[in-house]
ModelCIF file with pLDDT and N, C-alpha, C, O atoms, coordinates in Angstrom:
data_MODEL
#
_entry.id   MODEL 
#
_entity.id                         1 
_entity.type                       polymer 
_entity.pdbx_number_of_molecules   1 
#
_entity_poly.entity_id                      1 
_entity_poly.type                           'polypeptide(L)' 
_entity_poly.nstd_linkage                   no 
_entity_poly.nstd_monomer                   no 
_entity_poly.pdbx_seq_one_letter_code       
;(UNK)(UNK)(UNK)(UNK)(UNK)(UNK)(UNK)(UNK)(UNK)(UNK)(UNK)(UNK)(UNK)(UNK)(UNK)(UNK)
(UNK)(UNK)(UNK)(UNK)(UNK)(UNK)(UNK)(UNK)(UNK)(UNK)(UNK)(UNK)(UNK)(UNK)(UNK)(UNK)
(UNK)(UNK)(UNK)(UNK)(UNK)(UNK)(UNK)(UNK)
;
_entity_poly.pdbx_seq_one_letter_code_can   XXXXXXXXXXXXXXXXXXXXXXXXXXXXXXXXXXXXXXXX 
_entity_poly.pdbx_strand_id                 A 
#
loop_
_entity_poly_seq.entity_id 
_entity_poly_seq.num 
_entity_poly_seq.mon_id 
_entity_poly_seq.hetero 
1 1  UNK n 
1 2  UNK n 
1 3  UNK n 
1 4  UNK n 
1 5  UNK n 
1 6  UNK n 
1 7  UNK n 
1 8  UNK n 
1 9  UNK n 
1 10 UNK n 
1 11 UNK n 
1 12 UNK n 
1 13 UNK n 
1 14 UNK n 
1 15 UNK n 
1 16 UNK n 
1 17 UNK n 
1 18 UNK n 
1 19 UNK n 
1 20 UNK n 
1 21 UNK n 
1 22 UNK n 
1 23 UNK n 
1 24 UNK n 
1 25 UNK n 
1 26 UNK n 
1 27 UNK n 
1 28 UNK n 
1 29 UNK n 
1 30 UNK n 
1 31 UNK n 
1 32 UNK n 
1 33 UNK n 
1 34 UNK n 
1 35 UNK n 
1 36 UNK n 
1 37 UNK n 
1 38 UNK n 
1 39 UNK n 
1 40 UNK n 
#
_struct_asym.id          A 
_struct_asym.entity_id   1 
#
loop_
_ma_qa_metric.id 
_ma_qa_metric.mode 
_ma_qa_metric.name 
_ma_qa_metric.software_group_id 
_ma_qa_metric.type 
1 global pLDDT . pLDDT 
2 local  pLDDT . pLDDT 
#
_ma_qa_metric_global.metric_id      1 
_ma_qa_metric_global.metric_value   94.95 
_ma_qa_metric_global.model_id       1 
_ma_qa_metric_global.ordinal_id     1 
#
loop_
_ma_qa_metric_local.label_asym_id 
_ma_qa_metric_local.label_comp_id 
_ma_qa_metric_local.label_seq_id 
_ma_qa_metric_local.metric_id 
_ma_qa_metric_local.metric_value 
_ma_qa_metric_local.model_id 
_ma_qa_metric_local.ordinal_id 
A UNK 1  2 98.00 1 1  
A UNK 2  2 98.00 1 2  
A UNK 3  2 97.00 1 3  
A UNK 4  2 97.00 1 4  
A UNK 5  2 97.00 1 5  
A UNK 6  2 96.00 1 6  
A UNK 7  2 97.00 1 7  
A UNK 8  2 97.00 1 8  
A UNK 9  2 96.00 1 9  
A UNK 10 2 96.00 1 10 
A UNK 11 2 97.00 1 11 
A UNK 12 2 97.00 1 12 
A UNK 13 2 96.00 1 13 
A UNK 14 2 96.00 1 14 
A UNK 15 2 96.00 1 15 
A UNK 16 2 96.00 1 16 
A UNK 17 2 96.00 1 17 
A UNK 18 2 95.00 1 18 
A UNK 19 2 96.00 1 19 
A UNK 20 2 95.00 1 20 
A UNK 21 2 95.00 1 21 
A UNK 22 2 95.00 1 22 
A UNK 23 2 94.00 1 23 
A UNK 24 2 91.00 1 24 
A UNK 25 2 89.00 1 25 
A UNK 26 2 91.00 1 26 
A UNK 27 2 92.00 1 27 
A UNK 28 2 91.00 1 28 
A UNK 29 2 93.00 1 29 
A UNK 30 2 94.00 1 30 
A UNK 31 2 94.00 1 31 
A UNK 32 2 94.00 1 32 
A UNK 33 2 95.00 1 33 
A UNK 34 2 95.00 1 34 
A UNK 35 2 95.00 1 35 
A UNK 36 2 95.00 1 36 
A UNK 37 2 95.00 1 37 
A UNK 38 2 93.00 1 38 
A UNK 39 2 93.00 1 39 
A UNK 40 2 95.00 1 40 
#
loop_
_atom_site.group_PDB 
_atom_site.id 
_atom_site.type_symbol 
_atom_site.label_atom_id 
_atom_site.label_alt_id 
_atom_site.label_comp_id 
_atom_site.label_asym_id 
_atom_site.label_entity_id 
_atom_site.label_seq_id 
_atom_site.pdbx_PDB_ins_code 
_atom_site.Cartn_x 
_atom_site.Cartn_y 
_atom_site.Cartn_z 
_atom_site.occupancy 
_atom_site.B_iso_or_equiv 
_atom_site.pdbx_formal_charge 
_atom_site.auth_seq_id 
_atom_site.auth_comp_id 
_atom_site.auth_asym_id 
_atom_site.auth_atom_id 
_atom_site.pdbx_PDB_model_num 
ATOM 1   N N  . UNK A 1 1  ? 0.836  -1.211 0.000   1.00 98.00 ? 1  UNK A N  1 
ATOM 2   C CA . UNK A 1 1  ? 0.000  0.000  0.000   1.00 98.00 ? 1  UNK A CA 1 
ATOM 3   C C  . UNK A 1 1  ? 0.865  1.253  0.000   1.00 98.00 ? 1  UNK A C  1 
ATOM 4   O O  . UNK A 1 1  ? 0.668  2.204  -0.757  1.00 98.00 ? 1  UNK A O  1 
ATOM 5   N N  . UNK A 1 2  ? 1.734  1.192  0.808   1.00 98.00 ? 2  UNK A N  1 
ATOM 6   C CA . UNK A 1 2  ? 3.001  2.043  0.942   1.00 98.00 ? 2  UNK A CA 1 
ATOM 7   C C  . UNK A 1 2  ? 3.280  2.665  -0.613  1.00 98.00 ? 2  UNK A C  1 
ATOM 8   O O  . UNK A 1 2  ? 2.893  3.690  -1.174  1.00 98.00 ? 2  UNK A O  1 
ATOM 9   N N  . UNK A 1 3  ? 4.083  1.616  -1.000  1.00 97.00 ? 3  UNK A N  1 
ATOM 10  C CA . UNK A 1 3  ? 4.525  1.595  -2.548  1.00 97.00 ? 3  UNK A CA 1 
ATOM 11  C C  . UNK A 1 3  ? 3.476  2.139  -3.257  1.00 97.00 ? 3  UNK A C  1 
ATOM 12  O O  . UNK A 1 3  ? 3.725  3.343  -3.323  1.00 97.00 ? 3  UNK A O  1 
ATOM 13  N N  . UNK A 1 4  ? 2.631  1.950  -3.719  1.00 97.00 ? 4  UNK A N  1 
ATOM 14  C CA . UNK A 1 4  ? 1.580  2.315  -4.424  1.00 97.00 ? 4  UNK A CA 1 
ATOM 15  C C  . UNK A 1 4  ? 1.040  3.485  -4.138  1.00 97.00 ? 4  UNK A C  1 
ATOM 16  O O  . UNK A 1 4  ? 0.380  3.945  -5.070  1.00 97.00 ? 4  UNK A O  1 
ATOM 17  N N  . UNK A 1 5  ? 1.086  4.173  -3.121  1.00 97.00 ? 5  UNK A N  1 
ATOM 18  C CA . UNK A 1 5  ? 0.913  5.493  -2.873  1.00 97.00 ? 5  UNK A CA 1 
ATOM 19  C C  . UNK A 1 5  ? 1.863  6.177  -3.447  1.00 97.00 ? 5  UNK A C  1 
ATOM 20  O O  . UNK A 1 5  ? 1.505  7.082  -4.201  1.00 97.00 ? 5  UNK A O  1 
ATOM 21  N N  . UNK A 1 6  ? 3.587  5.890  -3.213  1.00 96.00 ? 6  UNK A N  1 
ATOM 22  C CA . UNK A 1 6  ? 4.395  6.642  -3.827  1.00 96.00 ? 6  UNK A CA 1 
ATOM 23  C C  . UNK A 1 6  ? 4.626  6.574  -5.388  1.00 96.00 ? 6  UNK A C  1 
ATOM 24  O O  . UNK A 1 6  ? 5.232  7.375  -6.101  1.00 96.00 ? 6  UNK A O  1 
ATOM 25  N N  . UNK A 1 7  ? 4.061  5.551  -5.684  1.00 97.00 ? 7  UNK A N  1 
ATOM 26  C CA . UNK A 1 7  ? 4.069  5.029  -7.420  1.00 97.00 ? 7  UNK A CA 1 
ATOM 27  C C  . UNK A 1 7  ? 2.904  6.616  -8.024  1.00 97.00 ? 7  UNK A C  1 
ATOM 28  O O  . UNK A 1 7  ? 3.037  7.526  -8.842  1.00 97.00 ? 7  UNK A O  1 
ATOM 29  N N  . UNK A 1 8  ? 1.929  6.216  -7.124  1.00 97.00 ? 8  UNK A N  1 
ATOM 30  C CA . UNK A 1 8  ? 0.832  7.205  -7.605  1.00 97.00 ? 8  UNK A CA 1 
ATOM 31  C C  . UNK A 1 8  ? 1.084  8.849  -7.764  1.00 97.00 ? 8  UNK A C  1 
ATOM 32  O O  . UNK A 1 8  ? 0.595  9.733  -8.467  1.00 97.00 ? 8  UNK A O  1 
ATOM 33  N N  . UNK A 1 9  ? 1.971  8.791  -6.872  1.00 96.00 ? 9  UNK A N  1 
ATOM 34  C CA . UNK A 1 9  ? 2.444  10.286 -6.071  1.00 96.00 ? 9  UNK A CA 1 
ATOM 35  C C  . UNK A 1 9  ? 3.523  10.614 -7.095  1.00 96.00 ? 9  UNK A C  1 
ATOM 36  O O  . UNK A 1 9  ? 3.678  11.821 -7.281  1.00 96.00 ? 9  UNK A O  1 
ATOM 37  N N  . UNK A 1 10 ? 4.240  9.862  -7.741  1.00 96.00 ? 10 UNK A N  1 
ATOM 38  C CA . UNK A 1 10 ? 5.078  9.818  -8.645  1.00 96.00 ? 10 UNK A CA 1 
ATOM 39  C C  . UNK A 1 10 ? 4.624  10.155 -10.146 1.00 96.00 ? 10 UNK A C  1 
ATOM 40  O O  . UNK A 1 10 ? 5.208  10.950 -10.883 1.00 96.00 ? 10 UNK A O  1 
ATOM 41  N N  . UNK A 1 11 ? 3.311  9.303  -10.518 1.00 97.00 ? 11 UNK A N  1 
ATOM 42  C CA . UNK A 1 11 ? 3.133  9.500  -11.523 1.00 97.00 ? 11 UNK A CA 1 
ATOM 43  C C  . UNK A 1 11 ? 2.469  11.020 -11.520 1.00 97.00 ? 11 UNK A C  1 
ATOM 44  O O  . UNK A 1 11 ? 2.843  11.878 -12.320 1.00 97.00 ? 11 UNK A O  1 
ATOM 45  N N  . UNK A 1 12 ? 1.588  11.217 -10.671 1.00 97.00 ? 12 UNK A N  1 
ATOM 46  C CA . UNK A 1 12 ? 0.707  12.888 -10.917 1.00 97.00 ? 12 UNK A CA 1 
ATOM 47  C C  . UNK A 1 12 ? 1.676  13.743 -10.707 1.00 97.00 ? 12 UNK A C  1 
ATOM 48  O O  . UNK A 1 12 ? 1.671  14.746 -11.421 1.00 97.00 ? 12 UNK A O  1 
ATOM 49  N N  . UNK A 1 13 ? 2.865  13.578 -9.589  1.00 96.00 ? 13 UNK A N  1 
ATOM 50  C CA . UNK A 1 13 ? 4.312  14.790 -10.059 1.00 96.00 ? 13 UNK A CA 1 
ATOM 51  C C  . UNK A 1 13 ? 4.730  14.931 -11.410 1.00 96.00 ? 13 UNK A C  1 
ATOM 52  O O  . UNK A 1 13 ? 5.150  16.014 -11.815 1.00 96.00 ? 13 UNK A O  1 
ATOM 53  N N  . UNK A 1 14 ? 4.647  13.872 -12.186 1.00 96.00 ? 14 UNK A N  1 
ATOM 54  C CA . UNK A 1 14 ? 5.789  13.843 -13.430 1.00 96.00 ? 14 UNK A CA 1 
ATOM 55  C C  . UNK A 1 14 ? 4.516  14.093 -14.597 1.00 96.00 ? 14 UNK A C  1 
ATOM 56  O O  . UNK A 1 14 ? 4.796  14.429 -15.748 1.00 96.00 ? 14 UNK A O  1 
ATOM 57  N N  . UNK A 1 15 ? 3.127  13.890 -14.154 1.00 96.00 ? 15 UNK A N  1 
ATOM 58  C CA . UNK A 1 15 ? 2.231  14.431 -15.341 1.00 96.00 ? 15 UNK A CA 1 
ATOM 59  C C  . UNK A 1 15 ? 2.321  16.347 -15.211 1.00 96.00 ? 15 UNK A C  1 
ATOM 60  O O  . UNK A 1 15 ? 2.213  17.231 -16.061 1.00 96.00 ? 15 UNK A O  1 
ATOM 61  N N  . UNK A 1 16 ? 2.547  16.367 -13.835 1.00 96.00 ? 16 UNK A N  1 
ATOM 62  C CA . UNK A 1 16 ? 2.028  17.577 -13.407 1.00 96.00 ? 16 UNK A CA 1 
ATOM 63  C C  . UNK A 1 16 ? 3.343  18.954 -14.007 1.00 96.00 ? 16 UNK A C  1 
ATOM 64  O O  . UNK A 1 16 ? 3.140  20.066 -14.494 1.00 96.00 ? 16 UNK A O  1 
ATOM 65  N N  . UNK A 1 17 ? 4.817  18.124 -13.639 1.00 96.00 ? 17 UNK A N  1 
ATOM 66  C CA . UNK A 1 17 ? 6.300  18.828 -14.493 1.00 96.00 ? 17 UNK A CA 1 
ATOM 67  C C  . UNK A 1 17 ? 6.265  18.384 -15.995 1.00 96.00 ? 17 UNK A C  1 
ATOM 68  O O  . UNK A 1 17 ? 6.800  19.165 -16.781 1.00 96.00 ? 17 UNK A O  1 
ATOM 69  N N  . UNK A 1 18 ? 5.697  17.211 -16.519 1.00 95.00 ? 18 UNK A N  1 
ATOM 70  C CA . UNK A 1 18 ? 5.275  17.420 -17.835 1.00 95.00 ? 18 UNK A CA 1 
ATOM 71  C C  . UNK A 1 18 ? 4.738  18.548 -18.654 1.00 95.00 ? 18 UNK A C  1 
ATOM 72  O O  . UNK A 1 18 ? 5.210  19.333 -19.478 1.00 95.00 ? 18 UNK A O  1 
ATOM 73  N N  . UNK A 1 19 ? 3.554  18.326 -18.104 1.00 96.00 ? 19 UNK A N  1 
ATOM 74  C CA . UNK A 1 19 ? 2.815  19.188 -18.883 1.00 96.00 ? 19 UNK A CA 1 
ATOM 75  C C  . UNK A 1 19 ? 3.447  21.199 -18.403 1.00 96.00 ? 19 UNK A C  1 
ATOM 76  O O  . UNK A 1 19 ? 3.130  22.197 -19.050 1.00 96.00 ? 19 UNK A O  1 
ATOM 77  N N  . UNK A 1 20 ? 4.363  21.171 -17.114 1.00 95.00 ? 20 UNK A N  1 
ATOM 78  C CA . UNK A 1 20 ? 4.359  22.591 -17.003 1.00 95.00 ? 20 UNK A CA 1 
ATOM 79  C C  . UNK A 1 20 ? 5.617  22.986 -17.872 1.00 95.00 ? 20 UNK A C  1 
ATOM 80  O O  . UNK A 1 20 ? 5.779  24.152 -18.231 1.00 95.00 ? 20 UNK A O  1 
ATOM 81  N N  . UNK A 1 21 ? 6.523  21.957 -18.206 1.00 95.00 ? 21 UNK A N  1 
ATOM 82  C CA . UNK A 1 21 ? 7.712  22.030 -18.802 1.00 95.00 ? 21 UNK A CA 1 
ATOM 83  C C  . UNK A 1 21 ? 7.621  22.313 -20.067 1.00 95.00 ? 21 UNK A C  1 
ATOM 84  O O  . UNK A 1 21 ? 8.134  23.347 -20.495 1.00 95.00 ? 21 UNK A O  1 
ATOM 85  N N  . UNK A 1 22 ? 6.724  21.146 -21.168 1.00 95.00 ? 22 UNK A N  1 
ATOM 86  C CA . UNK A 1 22 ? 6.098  21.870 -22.373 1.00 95.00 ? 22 UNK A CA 1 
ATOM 87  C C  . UNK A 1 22 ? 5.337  23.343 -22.495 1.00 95.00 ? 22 UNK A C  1 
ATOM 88  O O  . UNK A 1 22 ? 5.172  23.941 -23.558 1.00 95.00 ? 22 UNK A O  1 
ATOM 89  N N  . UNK A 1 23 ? 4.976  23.731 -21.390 1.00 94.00 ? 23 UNK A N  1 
ATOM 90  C CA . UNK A 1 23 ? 4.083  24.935 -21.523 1.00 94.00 ? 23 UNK A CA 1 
ATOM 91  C C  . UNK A 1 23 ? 5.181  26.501 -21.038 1.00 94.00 ? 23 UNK A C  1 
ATOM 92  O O  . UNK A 1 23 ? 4.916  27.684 -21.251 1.00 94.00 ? 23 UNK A O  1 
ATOM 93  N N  . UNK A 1 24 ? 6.181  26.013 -20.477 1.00 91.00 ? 24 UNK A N  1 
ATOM 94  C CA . UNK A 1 24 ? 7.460  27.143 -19.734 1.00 91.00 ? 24 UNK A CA 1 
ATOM 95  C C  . UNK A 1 24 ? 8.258  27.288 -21.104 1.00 91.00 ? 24 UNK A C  1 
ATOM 96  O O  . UNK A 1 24 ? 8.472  26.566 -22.078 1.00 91.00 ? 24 UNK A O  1 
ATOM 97  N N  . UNK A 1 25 ? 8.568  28.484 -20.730 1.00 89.00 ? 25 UNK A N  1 
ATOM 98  C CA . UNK A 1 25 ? 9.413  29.111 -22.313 1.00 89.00 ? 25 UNK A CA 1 
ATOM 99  C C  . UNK A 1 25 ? 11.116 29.124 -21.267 1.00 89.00 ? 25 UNK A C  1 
ATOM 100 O O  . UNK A 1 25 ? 12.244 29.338 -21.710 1.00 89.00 ? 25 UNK A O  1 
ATOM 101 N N  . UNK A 1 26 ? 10.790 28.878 -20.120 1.00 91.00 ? 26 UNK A N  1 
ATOM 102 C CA . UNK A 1 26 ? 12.544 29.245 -19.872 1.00 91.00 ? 26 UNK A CA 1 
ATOM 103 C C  . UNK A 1 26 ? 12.903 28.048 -18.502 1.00 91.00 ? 26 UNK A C  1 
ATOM 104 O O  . UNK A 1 26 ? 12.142 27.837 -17.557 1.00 91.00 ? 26 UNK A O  1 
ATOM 105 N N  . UNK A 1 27 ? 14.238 27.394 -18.723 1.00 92.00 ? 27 UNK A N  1 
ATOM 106 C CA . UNK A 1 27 ? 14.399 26.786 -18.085 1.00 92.00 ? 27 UNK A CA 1 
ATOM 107 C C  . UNK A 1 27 ? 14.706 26.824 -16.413 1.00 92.00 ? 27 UNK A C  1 
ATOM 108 O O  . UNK A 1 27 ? 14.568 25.834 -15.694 1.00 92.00 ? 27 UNK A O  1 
ATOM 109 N N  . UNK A 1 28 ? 15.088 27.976 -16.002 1.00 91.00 ? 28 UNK A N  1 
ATOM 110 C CA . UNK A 1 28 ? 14.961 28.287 -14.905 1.00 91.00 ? 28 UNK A CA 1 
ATOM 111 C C  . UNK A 1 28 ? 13.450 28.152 -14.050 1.00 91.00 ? 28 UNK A C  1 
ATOM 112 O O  . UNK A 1 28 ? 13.311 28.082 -12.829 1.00 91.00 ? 28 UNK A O  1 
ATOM 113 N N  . UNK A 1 29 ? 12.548 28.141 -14.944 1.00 93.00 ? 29 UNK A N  1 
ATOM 114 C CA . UNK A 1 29 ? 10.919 28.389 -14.458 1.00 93.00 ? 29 UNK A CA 1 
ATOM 115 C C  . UNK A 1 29 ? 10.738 26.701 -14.098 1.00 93.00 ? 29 UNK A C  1 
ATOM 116 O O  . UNK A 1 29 ? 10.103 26.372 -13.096 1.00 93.00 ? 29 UNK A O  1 
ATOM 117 N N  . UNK A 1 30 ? 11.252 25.845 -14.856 1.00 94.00 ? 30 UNK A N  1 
ATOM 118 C CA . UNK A 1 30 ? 11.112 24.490 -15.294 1.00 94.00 ? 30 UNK A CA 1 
ATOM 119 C C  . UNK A 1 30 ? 11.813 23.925 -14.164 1.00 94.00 ? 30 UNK A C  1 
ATOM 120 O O  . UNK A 1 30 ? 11.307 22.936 -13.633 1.00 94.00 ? 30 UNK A O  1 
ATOM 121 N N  . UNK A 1 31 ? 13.307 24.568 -13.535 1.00 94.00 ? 31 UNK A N  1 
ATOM 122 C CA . UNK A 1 31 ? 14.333 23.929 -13.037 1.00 94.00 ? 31 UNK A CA 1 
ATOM 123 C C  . UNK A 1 31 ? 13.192 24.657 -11.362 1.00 94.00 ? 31 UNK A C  1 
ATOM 124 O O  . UNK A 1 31 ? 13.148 24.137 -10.246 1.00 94.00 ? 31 UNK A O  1 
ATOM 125 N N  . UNK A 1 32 ? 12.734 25.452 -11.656 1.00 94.00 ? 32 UNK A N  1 
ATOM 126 C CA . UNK A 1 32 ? 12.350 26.012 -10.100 1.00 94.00 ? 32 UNK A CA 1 
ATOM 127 C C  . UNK A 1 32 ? 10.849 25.261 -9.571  1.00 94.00 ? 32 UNK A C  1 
ATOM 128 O O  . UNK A 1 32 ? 10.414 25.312 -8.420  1.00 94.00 ? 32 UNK A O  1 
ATOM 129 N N  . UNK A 1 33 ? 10.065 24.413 -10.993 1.00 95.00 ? 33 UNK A N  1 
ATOM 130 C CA . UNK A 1 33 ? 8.795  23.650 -10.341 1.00 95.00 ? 33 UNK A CA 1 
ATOM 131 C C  . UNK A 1 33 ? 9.352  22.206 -9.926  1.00 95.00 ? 33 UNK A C  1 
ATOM 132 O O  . UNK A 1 33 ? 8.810  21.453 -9.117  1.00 95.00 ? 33 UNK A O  1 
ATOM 133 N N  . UNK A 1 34 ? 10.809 21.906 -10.795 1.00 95.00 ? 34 UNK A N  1 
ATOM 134 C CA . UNK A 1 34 ? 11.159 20.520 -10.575 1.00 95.00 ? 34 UNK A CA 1 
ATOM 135 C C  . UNK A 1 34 ? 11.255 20.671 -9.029  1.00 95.00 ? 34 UNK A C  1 
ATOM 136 O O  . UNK A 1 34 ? 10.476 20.073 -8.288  1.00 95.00 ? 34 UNK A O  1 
ATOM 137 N N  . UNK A 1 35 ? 12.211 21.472 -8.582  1.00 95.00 ? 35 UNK A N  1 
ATOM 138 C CA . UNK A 1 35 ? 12.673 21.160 -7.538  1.00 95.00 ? 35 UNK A CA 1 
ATOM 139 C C  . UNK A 1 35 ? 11.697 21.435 -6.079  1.00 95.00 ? 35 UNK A C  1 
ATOM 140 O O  . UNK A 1 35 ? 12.084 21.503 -4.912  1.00 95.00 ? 35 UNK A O  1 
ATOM 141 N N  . UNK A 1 36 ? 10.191 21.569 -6.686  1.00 95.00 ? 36 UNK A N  1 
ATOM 142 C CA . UNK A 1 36 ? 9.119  21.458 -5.780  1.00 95.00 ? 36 UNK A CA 1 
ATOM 143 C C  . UNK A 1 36 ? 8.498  20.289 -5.808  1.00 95.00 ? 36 UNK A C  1 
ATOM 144 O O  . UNK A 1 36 ? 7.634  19.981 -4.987  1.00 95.00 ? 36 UNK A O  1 
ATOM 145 N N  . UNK A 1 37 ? 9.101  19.142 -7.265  1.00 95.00 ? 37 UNK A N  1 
ATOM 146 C CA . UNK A 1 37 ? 8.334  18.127 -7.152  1.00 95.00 ? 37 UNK A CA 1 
ATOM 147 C C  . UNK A 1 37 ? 9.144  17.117 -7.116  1.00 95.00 ? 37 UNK A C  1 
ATOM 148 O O  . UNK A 1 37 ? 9.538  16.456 -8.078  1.00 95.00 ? 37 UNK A O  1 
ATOM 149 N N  . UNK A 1 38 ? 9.526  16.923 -5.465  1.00 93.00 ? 38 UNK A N  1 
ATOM 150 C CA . UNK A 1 38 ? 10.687 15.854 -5.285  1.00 93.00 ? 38 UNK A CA 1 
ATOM 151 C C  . UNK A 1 38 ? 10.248 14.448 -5.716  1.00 93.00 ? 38 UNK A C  1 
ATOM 152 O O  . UNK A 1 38 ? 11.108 13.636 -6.058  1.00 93.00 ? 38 UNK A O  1 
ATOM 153 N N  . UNK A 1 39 ? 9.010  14.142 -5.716  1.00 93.00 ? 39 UNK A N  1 
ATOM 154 C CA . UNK A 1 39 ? 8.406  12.971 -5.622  1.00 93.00 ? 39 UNK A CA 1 
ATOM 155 C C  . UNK A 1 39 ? 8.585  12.727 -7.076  1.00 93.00 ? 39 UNK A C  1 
ATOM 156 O O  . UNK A 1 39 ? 9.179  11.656 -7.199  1.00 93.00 ? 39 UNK A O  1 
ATOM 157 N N  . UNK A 1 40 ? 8.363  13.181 -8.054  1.00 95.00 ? 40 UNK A N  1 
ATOM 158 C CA . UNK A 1 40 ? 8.622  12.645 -9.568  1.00 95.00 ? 40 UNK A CA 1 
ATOM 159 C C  . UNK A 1 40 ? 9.739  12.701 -10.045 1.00 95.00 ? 40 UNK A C  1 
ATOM 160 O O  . UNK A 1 40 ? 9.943  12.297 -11.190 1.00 95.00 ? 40 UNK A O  1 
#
């Protein structure tokens, strides 16, 4: 159950820096949401 929470928690971080990374024109903006989304 553990695991699977962080699997989950993992995937909606990395949909969530996906989609903000295609949509950011500068990498600093990109490098400053990553490092809010430790989990992905």
């Amino acid at each position: 159950i553990v695991k699977l929470r962080y699997i989950r928690q993992a995937y909606r971080q990395s949909a969530s820096f996906t989609e903000f990374f295609w949509e950011s024109r500068d990498f600093s903006e990109a490098f400053a949401k990553a490092k809010q989304l430790q989990g992905s």
